[in-house]
C-alpha atoms as a PDB file:
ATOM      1  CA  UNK A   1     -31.223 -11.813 -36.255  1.00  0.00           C
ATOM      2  CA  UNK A   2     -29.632  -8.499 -34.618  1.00  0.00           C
ATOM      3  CA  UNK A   3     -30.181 -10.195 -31.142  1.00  0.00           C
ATOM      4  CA  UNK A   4     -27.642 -13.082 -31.875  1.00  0.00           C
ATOM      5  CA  UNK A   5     -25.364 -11.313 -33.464  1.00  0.00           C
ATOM      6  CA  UNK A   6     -25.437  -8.421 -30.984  1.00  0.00           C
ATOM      7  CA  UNK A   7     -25.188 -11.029 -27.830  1.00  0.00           C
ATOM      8  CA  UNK A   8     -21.842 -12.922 -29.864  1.00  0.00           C
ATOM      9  CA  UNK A   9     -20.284  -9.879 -30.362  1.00  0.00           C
ATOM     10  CA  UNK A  10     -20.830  -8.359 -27.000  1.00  0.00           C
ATOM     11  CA  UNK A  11     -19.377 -11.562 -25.442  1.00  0.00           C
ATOM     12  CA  UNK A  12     -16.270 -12.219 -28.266  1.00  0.00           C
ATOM     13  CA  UNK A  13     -15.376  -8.465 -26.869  1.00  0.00           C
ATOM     14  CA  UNK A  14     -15.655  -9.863 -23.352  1.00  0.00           C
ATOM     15  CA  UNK A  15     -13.614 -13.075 -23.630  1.00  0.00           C
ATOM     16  CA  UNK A  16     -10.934 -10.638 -25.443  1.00  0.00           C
ATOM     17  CA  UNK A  17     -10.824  -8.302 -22.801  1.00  0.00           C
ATOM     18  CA  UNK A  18     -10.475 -11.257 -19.999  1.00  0.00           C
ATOM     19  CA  UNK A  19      -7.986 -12.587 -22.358  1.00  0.00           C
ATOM     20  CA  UNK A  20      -5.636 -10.010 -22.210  1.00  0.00           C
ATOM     21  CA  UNK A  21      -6.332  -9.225 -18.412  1.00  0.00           C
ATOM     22  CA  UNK A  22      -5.014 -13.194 -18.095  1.00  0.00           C
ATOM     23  CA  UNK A  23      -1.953 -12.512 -20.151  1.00  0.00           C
ATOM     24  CA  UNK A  24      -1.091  -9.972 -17.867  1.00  0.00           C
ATOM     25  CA  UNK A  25      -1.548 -12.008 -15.078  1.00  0.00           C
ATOM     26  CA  UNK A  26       0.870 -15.147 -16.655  1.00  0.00           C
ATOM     27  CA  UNK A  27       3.539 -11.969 -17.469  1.00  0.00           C
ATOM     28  CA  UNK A  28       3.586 -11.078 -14.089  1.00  0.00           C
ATOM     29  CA  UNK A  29       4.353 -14.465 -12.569  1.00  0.00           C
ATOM     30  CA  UNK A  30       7.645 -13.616 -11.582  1.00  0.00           C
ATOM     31  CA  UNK A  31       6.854 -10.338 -10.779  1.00  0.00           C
ATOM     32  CA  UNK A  32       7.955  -9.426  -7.257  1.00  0.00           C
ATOM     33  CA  UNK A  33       4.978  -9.219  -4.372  1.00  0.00           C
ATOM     34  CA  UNK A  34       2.366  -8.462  -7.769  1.00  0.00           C
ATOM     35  CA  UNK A  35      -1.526  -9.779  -7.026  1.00  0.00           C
ATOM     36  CA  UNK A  36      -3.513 -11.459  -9.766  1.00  0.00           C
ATOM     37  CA  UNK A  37      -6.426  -9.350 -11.166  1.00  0.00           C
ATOM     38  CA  UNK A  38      -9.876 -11.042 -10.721  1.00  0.00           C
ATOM     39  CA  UNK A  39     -12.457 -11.143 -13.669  1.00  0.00           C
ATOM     40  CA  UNK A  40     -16.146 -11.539 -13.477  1.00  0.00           C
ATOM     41  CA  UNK A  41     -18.344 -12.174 -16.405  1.00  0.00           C
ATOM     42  CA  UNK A  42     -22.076 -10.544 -15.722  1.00  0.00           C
ATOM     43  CA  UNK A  43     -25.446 -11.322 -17.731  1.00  0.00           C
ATOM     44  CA  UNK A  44     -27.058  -7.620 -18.791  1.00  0.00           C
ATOM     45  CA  UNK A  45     -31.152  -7.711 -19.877  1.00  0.00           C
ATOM     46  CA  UNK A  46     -32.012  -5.062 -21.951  1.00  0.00           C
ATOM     47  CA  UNK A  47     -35.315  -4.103 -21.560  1.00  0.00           C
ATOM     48  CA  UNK A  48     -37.494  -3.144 -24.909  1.00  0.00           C
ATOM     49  CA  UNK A  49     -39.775  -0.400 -25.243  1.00  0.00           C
ATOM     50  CA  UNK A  50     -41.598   0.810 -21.933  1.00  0.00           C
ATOM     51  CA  UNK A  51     -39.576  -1.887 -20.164  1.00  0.00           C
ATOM     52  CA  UNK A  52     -41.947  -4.982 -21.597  1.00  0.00           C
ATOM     53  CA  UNK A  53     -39.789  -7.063 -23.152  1.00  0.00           C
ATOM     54  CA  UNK A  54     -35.967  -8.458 -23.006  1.00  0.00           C
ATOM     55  CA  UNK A  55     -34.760  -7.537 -26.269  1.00  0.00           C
ATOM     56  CA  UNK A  56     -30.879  -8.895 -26.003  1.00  0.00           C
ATOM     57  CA  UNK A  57     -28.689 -10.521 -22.854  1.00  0.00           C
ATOM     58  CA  UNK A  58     -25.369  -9.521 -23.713  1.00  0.00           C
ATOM     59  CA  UNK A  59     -22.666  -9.779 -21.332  1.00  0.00           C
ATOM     60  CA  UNK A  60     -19.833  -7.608 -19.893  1.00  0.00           C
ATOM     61  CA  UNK A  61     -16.040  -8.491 -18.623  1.00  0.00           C
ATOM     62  CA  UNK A  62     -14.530  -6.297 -15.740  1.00  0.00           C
ATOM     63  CA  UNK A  63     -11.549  -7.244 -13.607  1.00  0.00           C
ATOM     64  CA  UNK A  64     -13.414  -6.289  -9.942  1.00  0.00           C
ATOM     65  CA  UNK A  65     -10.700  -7.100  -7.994  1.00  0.00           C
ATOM     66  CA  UNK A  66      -7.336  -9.037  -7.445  1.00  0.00           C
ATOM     67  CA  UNK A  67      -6.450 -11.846  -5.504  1.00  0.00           C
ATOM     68  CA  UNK A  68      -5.864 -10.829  -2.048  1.00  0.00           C
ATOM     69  CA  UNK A  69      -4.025 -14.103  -1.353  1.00  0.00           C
ATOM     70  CA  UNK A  70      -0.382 -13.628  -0.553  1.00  0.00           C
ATOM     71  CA  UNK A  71       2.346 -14.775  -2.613  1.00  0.00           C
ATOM     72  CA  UNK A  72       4.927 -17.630  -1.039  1.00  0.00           C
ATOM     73  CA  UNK A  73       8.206 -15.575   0.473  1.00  0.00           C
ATOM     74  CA  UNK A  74      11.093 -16.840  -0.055  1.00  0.00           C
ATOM     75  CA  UNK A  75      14.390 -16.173   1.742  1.00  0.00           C
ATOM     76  CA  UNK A  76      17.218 -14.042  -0.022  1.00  0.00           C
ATOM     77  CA  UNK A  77      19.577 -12.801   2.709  1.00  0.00           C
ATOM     78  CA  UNK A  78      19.793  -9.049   1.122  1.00  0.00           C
ATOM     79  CA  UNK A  79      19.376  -6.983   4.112  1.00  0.00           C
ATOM     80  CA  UNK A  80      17.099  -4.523   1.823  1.00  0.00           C
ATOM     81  CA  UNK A  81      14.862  -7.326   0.561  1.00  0.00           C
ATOM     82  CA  UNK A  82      11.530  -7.098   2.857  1.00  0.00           C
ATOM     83  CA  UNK A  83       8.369  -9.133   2.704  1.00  0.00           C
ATOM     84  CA  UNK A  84       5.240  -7.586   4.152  1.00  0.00           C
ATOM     85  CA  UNK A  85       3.492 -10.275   6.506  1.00  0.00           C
ATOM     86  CA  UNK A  86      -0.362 -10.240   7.018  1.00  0.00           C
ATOM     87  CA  UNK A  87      -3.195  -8.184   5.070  1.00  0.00           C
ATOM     88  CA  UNK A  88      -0.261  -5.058   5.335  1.00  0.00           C
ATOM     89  CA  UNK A  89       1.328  -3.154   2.850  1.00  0.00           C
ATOM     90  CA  UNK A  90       4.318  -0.646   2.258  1.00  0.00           C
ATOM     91  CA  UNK A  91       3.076   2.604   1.112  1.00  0.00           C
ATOM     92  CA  UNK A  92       5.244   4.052  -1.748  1.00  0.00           C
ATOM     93  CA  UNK A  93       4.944   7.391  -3.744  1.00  0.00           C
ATOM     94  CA  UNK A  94       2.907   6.526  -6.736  1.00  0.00           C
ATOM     95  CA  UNK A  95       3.622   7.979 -10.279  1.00  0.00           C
ATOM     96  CA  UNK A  96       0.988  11.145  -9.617  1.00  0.00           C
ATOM     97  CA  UNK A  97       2.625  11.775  -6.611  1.00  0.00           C
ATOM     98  CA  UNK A  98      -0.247  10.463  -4.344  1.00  0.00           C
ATOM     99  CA  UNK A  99       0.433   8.087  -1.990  1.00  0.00           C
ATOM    100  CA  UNK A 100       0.140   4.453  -2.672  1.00  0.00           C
ATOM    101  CA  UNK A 101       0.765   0.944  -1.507  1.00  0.00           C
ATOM    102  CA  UNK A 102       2.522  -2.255  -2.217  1.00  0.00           C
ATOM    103  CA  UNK A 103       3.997  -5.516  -1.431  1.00  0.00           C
ATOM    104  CA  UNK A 104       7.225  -5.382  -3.596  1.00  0.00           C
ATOM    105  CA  UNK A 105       9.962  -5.197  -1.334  1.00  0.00           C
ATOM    106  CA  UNK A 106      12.826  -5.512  -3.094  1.00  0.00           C
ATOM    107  CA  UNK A 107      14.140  -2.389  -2.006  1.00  0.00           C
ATOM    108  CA  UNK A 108      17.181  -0.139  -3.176  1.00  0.00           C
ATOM    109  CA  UNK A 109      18.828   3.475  -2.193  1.00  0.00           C
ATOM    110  CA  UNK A 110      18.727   5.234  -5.768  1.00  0.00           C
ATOM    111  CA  UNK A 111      22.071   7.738  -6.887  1.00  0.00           C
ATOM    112  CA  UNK A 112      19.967  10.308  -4.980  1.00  0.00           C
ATOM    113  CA  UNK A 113      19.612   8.505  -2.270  1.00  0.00           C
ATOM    114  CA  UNK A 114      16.143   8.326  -1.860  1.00  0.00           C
ATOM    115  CA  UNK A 115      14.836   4.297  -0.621  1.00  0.00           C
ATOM    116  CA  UNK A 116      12.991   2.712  -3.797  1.00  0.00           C
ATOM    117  CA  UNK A 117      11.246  -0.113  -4.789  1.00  0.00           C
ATOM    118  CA  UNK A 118      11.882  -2.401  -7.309  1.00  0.00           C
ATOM    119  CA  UNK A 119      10.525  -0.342 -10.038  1.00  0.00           C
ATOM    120  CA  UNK A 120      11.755   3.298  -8.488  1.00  0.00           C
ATOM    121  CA  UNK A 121       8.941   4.261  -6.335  1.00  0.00           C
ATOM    122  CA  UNK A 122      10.034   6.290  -3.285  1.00  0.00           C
ATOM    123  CA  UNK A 123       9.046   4.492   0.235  1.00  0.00           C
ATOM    124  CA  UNK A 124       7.163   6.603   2.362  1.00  0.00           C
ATOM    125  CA  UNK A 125       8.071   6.711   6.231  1.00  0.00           C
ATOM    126  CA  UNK A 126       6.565   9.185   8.492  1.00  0.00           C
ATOM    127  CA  UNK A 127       7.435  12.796   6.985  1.00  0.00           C
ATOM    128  CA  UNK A 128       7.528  11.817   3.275  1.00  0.00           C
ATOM    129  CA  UNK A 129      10.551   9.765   1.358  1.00  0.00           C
ATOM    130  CA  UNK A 130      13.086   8.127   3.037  1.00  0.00           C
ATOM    131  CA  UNK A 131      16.119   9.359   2.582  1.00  0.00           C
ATOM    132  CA  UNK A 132      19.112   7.506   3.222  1.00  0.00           C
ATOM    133  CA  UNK A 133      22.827   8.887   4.213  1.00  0.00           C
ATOM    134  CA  UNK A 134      26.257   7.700   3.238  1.00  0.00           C
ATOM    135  CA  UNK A 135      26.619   4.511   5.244  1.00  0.00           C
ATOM    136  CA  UNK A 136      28.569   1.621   5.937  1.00  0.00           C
ATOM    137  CA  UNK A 137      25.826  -1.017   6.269  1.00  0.00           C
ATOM    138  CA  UNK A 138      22.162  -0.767   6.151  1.00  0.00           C
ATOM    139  CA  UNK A 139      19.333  -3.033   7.383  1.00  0.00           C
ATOM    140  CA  UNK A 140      15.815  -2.786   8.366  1.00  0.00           C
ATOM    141  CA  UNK A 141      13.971  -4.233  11.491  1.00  0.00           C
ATOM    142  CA  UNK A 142      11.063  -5.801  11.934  1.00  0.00           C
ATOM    143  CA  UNK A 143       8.790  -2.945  12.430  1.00  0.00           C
ATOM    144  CA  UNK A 144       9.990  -1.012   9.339  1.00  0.00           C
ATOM    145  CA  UNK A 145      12.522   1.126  10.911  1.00  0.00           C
ATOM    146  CA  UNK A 146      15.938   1.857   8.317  1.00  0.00           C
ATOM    147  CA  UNK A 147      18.897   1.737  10.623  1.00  0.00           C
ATOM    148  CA  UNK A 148      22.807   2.582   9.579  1.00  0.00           C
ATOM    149  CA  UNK A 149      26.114   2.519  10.167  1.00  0.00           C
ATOM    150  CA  UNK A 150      27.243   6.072   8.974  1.00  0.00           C
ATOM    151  CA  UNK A 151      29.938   5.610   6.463  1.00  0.00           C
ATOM    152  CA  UNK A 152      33.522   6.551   8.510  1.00  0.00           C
ATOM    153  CA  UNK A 153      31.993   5.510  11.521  1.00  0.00           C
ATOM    154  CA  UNK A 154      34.321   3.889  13.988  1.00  0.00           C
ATOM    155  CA  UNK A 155      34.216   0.175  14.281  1.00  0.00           C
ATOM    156  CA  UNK A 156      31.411  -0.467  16.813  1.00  0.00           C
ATOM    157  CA  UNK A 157      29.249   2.667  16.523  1.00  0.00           C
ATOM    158  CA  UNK A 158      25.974   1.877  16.730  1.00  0.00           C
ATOM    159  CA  UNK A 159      23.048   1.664  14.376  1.00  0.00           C
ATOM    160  CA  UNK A 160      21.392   4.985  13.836  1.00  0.00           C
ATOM    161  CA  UNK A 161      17.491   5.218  12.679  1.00  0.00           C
ATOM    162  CA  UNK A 162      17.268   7.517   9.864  1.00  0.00           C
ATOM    163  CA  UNK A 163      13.547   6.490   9.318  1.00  0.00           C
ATOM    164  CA  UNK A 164      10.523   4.126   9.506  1.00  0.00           C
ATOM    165  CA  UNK A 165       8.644   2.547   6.560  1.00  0.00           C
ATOM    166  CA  UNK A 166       4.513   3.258   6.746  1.00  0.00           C
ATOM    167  CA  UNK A 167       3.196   0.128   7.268  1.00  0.00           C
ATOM    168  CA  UNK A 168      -0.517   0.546   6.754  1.00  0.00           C
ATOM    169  CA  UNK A 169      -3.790  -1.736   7.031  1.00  0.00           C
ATOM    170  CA  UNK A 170      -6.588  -1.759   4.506  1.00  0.00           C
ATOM    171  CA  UNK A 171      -8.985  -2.937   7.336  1.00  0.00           C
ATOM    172  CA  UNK A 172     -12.242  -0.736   7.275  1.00  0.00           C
ATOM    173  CA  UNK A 173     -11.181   0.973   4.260  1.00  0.00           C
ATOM    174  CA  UNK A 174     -12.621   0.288   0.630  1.00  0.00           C
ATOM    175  CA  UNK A 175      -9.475  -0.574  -1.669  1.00  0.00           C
ATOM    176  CA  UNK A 176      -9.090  -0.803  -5.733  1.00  0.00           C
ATOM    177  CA  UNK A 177      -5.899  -2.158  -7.490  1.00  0.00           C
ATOM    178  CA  UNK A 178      -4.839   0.760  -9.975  1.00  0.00           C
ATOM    179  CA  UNK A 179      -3.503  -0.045 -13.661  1.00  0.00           C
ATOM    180  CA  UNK A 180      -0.056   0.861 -11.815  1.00  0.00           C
ATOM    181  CA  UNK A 181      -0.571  -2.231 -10.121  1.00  0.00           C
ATOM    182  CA  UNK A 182      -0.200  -0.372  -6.750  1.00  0.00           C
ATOM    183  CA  UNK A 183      -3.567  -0.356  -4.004  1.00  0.00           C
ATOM    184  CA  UNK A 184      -5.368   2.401  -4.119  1.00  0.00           C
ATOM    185  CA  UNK A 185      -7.716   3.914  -1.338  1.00  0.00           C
ATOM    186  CA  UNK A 186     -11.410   3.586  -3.378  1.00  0.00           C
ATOM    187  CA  UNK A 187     -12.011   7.964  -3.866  1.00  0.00           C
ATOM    188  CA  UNK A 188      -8.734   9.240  -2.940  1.00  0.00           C
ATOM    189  CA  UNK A 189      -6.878   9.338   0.446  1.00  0.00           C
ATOM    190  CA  UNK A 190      -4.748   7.178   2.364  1.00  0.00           C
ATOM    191  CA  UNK A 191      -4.709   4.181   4.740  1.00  0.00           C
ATOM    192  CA  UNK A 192      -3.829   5.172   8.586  1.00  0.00           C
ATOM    193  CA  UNK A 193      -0.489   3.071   9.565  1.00  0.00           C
ATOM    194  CA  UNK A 194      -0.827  -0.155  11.057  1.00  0.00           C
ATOM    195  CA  UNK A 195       1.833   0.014  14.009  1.00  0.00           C
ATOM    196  CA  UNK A 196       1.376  -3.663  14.463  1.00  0.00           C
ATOM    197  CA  UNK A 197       2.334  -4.791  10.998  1.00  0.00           C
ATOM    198  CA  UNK A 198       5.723  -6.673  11.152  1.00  0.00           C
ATOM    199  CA  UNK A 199       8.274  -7.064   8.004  1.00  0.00           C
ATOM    200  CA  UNK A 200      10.385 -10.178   7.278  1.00  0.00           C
ATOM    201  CA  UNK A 201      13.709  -8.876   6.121  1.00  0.00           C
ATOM    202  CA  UNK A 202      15.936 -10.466   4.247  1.00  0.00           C
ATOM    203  CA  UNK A 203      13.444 -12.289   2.229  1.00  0.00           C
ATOM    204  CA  UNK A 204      10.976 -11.382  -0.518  1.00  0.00           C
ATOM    205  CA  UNK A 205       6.972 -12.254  -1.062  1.00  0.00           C
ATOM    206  CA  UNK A 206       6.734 -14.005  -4.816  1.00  0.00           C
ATOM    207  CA  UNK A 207       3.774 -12.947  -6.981  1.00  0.00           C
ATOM    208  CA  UNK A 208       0.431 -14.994  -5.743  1.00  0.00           C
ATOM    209  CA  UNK A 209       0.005 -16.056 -10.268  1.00  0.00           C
ATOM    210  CA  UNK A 210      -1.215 -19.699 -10.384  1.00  0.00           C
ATOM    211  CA  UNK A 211       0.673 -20.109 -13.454  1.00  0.00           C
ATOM    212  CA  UNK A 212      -1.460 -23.852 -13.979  1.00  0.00           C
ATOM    213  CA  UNK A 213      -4.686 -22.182 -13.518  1.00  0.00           C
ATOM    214  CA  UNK A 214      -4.140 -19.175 -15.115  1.00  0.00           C
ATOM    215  CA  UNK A 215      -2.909 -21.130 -18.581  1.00  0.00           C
ATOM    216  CA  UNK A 216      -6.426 -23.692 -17.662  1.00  0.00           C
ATOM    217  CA  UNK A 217      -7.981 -20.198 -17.685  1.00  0.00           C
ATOM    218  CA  UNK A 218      -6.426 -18.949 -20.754  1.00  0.00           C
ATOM    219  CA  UNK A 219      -7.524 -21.901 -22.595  1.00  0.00           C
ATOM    220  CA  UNK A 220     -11.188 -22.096 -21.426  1.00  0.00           C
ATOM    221  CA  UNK A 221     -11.538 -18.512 -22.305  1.00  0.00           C
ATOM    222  CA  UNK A 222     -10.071 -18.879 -25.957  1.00  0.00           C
ATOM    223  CA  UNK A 223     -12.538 -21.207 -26.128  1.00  0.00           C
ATOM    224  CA  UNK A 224     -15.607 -19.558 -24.873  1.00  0.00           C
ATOM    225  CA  UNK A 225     -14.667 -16.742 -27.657  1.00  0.00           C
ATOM    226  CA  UNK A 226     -14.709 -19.605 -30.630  1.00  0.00           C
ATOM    227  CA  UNK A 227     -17.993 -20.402 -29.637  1.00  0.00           C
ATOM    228  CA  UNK A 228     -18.903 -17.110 -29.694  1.00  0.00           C
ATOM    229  CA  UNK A 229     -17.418 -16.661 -33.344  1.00  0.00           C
ATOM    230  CA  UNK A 230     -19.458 -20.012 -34.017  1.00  0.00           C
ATOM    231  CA  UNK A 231     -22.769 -18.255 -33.176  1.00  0.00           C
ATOM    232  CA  UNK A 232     -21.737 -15.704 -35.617  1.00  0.00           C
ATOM    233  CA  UNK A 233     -21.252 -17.323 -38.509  1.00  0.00           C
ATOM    234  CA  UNK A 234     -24.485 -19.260 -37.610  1.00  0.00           C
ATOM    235  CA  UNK A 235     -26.265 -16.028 -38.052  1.00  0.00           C
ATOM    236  CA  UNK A 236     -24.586 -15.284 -41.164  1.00  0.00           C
ATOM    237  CA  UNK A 237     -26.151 -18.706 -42.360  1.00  0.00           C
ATOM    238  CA  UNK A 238     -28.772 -18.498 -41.222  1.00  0.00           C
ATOM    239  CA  UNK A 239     -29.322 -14.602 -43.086  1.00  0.00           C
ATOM    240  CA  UNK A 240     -27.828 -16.249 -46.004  1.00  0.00           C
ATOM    241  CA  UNK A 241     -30.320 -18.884 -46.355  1.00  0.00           C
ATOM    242  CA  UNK A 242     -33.240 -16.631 -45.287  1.00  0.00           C
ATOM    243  CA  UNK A 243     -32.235 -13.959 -48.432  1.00  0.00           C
ATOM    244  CA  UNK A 244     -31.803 -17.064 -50.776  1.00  0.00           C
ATOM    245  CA  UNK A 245     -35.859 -18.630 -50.013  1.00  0.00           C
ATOM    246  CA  UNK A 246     -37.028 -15.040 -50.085  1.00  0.00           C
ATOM    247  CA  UNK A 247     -35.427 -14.517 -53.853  1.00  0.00           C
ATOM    248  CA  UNK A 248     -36.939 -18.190 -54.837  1.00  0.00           C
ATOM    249  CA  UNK A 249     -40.349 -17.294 -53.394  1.00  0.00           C
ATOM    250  CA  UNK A 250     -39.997 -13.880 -55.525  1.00  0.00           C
END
C-alpha cells in the first residue's frame, strides 16, 4: 500500500513544482529578452534489498534548461533599446558581483551614470562598467560600441566612444540559466567575447513565452496532479476496506 501512495505523492510534488515553474514562465511573458525554463519529468526505480527487486517508481520534476529560441524583436526607435542577434548575449554585472549574461536590452544611464539594464544591472564593456559622461545624445552601433555627443559640445562635434558592450558567445562552453534569470557559465567563469556578434539598436527582443502553450501546459499539468490525488484516495479505500474485512473476519 506504501508503494502507491509513495509513487502519488512523489509525483503530486512534481506536477506542483512544474506548476509553479509554468507560472513563472506565463508572468514573464512580457518580460523583456526573458527565456522560458524547460521541465523534464524522469521515472526513478528504487531498487529493494541487495538490488533484487523494484520496490517504488516515483518520479522527479527539474527545470534542465530554458528555451534557447529567441524572442520576436520588435522595433522601438530609443537609441538605448538594443536587441542581441544570433546565439549572443550582453554580459551584465550580476547581483554577486560575478559576471553574467543577458538578452534584455532595454538599456538606461542610472543617476550615477553607470549603463544598466532594465532591472539595474551594470553592462560590462572591456575594463568593467560602462560609464557614461554628461552628453548631448547617445547611441550605440552595431558592434556594441556607446558613442556621445559630450554635453556643451559645439554643433557638429563628433561622436566620441566612451566604451564597448561585451558581446560574448556560449559556443563550446557549458551554460545554466540562474534563478536571477541571467546565463551562467556551468562552474564559474566567463564566456570569451564574440567580436562578431552584431546588435540591432533601436529595437528590443520580446520574451520567447508561448503564452497558448504554456496555459495548454498549465492545464495538462493541473491535471496530471488530480490524477495523482485520485490514486491517493484510491489507496485510502482501498486501506479502508482492507481494515473493515480484517475486523469482520476477527
Amino acid at each position: 500500500m506504501d508503494r502507491l501512495v509513495y509513487t502519488a505523492m512523489s509525483g503530486m510534488r512534481g506536477h506542483m513544482a512544474a506548476q509553479a515553474t509554468i507560472a513563472n514562465n506565463i508572468a514573464n511573458g512580457s518580460t523583456i529578452g526573458f527565456r522560458a525554463d524547460k521541465v523534464d519529468f524522469e521515472q526513478l526505480l528504487l531498487k529493494g534489498r541487495n538490488g533484487e527487486l523494484e520496490t517504488r517508481s516515483p518520479s522527479s520534476e527539474e527545470v534542465r534548461d530554458m528555451d534557447r529560441r529567441a524572442g520576436a524583436i520588435l522595433a522601438t526607435g530609443r537609441p538605448l533599446d538594443i536587441a542581441v542577434e544570433g546565439d549572443s548575449w550582453m554580459a551584465v554585472q550580476g547581483p554577486d558581483g560575478t559576471e553574467a549574461y543577458t538578452r534584455r536590452g532595454d538599456l538606461q544611464v542610472s543617476a550615477a551614470g553607470t549603463l544598466e539594464t532594465g532591472d539595474r544591472l551594470p553592462v560590462m564593456g572591456a575594463a568593467g562598467p560602462i560609464t557614461v559622461p554628461p552628453y548631448q545624445s547617445i547611441s550605440i552601433t552595431a558592434d556594441g560600441r556607446v558613442m556621445i555627443v559630450p554635453q556643451g559640445a559645439a554643433p557638429g562635434t563628433p561622436d566620441q566612444e566612451i566604451g564597448q558592450i561585451k558581446l560574448a558567445s556560449t559556443a563550446g562552453s557549458q551554460t545554466v540559466k540562474g534563478i536571477d534569470n541571467l546565463l551562467h557559465v556551468r562552474g564559474g567563469g566567463v564566456l570569451p567575447g564574440d567580436m562578431t556578434a552584431k546588435v540591432r539598436s533601436g529595437a528590443l527582443e520580446q520574451s520567447n513565452v508561448n503564452m497558448t502553450q504554456a496555459l495548454v501546459d498549465m492545464i495538462e499539468n493541473q491535471r496530471s496532479y488530480e490524477v495523482q490525488a485520485g490514486m491517493l484516495k484510491q489507496a485510502k479505500e482501498m486501506d479502508e476496506s482492507s481494515a473493515n474485512l480484517m475486523r469482520v473476519q476477527s
